[in-house]
N, C-alpha and C. Protein backbone atom coordinates (compact mmCIF):
# COMPACT_ATOMS: atom_id res chain seq x y z
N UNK A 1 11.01 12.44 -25.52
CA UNK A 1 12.12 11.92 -24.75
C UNK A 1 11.84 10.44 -24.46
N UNK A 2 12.57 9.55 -24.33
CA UNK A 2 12.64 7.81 -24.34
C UNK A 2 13.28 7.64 -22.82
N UNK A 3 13.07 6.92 -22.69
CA UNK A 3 13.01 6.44 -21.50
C UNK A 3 15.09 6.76 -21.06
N UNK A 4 15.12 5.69 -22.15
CA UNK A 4 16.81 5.72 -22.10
C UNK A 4 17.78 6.90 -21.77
N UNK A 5 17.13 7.74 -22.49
CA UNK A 5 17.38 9.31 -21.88
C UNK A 5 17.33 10.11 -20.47
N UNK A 6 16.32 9.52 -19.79
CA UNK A 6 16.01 9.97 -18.64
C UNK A 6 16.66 9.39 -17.62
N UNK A 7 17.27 10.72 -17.26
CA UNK A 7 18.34 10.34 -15.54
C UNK A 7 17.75 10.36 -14.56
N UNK A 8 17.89 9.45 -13.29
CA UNK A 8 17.28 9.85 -12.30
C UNK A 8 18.06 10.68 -11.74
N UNK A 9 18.12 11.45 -10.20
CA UNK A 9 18.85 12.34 -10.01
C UNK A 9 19.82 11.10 -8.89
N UNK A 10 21.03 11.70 -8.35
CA UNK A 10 21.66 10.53 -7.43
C UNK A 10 21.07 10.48 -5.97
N UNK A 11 20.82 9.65 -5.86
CA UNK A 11 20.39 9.65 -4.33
C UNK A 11 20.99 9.28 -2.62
N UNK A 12 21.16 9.51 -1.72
CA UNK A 12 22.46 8.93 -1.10
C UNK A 12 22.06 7.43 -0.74
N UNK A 13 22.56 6.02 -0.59
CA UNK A 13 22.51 4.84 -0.08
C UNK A 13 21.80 5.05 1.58
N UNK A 14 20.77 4.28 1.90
CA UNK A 14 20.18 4.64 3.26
C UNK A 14 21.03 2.67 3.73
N UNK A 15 21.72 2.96 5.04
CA UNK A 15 22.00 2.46 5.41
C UNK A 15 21.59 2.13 6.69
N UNK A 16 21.71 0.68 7.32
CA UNK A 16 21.32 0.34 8.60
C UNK A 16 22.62 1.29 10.13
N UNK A 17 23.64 1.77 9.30
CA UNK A 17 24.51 2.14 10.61
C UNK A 17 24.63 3.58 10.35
N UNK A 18 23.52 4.29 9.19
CA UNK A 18 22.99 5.63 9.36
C UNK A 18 21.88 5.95 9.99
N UNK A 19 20.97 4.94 9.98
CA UNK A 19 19.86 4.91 10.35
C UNK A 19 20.32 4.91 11.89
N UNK A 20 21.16 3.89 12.07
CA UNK A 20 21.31 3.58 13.72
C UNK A 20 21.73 4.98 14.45
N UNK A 21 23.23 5.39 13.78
CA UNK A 21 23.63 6.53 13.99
C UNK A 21 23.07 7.81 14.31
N UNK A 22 21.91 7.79 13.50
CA UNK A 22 21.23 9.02 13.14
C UNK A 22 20.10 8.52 14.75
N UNK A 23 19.57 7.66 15.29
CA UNK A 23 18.47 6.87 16.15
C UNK A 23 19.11 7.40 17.24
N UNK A 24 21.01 6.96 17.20
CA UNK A 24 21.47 6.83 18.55
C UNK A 24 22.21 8.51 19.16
N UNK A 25 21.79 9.16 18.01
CA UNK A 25 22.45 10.95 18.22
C UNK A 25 20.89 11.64 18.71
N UNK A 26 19.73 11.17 18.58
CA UNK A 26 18.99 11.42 19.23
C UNK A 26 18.16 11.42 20.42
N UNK A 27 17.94 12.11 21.20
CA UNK A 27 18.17 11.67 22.76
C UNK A 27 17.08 10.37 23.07
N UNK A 28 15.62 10.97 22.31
CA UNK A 28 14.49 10.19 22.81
C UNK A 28 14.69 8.75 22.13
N UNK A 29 15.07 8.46 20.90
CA UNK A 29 15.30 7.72 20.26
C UNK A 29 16.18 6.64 20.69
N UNK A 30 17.08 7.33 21.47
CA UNK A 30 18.58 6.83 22.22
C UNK A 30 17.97 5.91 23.13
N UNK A 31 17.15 6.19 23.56
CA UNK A 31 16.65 6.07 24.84
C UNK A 31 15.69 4.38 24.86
N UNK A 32 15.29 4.43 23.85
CA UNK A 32 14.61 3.47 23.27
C UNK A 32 14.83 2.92 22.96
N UNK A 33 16.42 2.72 22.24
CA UNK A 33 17.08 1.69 21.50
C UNK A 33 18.16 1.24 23.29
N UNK A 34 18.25 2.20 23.93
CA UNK A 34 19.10 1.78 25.02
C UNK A 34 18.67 1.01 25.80
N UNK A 35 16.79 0.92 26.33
CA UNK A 35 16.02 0.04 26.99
C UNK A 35 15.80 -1.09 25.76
N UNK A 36 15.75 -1.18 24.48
CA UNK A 36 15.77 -2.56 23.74
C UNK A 36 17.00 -3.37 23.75
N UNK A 37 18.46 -2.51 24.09
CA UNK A 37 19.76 -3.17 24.21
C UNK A 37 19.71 -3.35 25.82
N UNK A 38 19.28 -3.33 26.80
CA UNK A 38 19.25 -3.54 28.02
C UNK A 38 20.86 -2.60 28.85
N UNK A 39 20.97 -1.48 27.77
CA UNK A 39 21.47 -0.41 28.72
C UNK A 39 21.26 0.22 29.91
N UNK A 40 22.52 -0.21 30.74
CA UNK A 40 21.98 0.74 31.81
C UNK A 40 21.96 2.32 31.90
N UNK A 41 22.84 2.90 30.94
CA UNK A 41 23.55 4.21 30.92
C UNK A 41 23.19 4.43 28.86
N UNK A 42 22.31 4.81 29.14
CA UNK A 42 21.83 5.19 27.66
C UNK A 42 23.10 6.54 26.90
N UNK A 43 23.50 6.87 27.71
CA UNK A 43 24.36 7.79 27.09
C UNK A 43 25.69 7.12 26.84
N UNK A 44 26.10 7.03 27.66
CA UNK A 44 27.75 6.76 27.91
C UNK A 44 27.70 5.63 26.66
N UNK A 45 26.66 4.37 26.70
CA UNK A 45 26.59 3.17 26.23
C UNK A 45 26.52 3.62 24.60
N UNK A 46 25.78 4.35 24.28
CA UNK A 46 25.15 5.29 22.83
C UNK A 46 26.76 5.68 22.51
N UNK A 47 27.67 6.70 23.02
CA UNK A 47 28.59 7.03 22.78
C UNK A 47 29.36 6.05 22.73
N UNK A 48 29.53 4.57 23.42
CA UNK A 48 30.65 4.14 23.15
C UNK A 48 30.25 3.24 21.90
N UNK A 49 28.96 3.41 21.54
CA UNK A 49 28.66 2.36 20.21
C UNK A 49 29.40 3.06 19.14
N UNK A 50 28.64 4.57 18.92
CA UNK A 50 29.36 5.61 18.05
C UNK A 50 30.27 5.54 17.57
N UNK A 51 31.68 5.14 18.54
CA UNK A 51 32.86 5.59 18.51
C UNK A 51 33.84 4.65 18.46
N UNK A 52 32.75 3.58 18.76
CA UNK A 52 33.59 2.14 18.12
C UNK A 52 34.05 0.92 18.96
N UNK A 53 33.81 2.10 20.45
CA UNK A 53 34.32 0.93 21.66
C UNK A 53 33.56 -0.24 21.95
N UNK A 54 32.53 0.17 21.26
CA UNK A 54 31.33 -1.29 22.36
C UNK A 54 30.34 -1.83 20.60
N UNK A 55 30.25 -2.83 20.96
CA UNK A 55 29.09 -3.15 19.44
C UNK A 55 27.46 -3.39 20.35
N UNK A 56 26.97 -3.94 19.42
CA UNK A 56 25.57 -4.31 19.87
C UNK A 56 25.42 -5.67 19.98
N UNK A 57 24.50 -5.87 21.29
CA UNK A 57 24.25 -7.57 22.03
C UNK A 57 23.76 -7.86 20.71
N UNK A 58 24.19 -9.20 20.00
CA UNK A 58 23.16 -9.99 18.71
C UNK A 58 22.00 -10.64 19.59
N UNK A 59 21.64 -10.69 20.53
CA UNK A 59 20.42 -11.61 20.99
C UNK A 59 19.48 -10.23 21.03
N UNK A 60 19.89 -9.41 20.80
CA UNK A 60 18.76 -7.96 21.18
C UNK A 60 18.95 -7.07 19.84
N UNK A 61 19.13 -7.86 18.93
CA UNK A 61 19.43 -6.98 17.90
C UNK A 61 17.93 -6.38 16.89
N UNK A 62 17.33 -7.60 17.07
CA UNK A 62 16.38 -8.09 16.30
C UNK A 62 15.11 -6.42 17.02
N UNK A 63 15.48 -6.26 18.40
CA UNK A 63 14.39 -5.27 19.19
C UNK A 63 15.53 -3.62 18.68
N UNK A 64 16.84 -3.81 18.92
CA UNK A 64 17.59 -2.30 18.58
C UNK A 64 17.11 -1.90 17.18
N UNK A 65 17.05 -3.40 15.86
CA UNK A 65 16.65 -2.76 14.92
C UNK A 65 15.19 -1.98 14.77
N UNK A 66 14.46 -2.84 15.43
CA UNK A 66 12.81 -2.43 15.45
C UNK A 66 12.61 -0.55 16.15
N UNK A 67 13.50 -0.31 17.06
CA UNK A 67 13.01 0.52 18.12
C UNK A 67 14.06 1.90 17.11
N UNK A 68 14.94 1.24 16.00
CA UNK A 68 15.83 2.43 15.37
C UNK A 68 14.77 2.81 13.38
N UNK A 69 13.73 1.30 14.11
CA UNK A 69 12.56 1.93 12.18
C UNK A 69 13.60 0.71 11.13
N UNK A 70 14.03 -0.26 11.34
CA UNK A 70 14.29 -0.76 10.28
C UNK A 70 13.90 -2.44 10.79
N UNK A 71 13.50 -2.92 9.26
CA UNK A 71 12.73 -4.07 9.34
C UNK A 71 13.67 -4.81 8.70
N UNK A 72 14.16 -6.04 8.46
CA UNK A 72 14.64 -6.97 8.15
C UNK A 72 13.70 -7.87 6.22
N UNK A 73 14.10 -7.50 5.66
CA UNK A 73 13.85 -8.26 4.45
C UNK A 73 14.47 -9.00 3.69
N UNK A 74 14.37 -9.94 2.90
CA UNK A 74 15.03 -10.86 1.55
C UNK A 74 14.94 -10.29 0.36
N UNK A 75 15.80 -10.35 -0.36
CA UNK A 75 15.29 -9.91 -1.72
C UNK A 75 14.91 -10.51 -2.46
N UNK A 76 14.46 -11.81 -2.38
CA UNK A 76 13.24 -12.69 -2.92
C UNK A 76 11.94 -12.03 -2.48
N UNK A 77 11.67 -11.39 -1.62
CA UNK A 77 10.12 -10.96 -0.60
C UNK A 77 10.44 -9.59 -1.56
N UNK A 78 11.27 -8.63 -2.04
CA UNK A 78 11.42 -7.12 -2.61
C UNK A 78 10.88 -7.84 -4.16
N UNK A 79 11.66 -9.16 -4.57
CA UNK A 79 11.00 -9.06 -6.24
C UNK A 79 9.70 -9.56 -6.18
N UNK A 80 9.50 -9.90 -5.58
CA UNK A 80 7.41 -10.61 -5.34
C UNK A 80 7.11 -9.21 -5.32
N UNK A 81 7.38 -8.70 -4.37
CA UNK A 81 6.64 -7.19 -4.39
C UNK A 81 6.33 -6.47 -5.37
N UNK A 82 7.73 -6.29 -5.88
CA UNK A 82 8.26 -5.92 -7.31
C UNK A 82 7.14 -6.35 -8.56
N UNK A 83 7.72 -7.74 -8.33
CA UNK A 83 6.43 -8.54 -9.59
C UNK A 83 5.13 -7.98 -9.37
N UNK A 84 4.29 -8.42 -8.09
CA UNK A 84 3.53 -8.04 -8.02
C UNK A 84 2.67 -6.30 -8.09
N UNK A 85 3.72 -5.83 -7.73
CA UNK A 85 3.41 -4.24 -8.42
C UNK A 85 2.90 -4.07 -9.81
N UNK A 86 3.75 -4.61 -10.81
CA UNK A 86 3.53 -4.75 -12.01
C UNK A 86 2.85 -5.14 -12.40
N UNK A 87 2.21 -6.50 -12.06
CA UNK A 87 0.79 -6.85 -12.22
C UNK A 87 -0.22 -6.55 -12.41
N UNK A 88 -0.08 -5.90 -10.78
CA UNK A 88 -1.37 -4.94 -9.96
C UNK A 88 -1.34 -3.68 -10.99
N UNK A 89 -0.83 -3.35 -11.23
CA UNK A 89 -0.71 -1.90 -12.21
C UNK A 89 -1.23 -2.42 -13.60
N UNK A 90 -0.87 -3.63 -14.24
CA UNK A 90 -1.32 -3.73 -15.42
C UNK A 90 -2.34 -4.86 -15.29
N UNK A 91 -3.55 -4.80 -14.11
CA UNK A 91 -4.45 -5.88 -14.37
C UNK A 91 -5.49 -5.86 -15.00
N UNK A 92 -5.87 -4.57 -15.55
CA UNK A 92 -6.65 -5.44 -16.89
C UNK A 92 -6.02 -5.75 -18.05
N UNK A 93 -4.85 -5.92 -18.38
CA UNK A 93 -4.29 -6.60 -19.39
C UNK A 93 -4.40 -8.13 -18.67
N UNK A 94 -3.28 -8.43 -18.11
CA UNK A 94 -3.86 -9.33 -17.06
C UNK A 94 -5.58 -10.26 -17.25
N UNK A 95 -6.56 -9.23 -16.72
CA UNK A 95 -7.86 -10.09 -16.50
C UNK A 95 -8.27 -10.25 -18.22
N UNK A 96 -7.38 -9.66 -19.14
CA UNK A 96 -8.46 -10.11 -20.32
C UNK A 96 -7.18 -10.68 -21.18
N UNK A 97 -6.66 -11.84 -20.41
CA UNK A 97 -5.46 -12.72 -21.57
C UNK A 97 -4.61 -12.33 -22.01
N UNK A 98 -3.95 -10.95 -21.92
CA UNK A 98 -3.15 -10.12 -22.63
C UNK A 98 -1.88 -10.01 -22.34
N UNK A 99 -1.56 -10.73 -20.84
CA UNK A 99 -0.36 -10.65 -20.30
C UNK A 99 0.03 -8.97 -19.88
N UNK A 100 1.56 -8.75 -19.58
CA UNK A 100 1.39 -7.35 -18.34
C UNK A 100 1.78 -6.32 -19.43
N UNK A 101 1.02 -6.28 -20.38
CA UNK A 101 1.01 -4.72 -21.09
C UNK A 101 2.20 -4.59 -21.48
N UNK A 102 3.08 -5.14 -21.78
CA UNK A 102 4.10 -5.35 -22.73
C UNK A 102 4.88 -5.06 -21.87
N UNK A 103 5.09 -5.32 -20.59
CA UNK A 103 6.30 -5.52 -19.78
C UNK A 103 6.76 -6.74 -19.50
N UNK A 104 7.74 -7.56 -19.67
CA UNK A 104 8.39 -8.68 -19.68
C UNK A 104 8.78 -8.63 -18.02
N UNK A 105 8.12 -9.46 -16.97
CA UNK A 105 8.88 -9.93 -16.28
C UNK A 105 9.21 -10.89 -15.92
């Protein structure tokens, strides 16, 4: 079988307002993102994000994302990674002049 052949299976898109969603339907979680948004009423405040009435402070966003597990990246910083994976995986082609084992990146 060739590569070309092989399907991956579908996977669902992980999103920042599933992630949130999923943070802010949980009580302890709620709770944490409600003291990083400087909620007074972790519930009521959680529900009215939910549902559309209220958004999130941008000066406290930077702590709601941290306290809901999501980090902020570029996708210049994902292809270094990227590159560098490839590398790291093919370094003794690499340490002996050979370039990355016949992967073009």
């Amino acid at each position: 079988m060739t590569i070309s052949t092989i399907s991956t299976p579908p996977r669902a898109r992980v999103t920042a307002e599933k992630v949130l969603r999923d943070a802010l339907s949980d009580k302890k979680r709620r709770d944490s993102i409600a003291l990083a948004a400087g909620w007074k009423d972790a519930s009521s405040a959680a529900s009215r994000v939910l549902s559309g009435q209220q958004g999130l402070p941008l000066d406290r966003l930077d702590d709601i994302l941290t306290e809901a597990g999501l980090t902020i990246v570029t996708p210049s910083y994902l292809d270094w990674l990227a590159k560098g994976a490839i590398i790291g995986a093919h370094c003794w082609c690499e340490r002996n002049s050979m370039g990355t084992c016949g992967v073009n990146i």
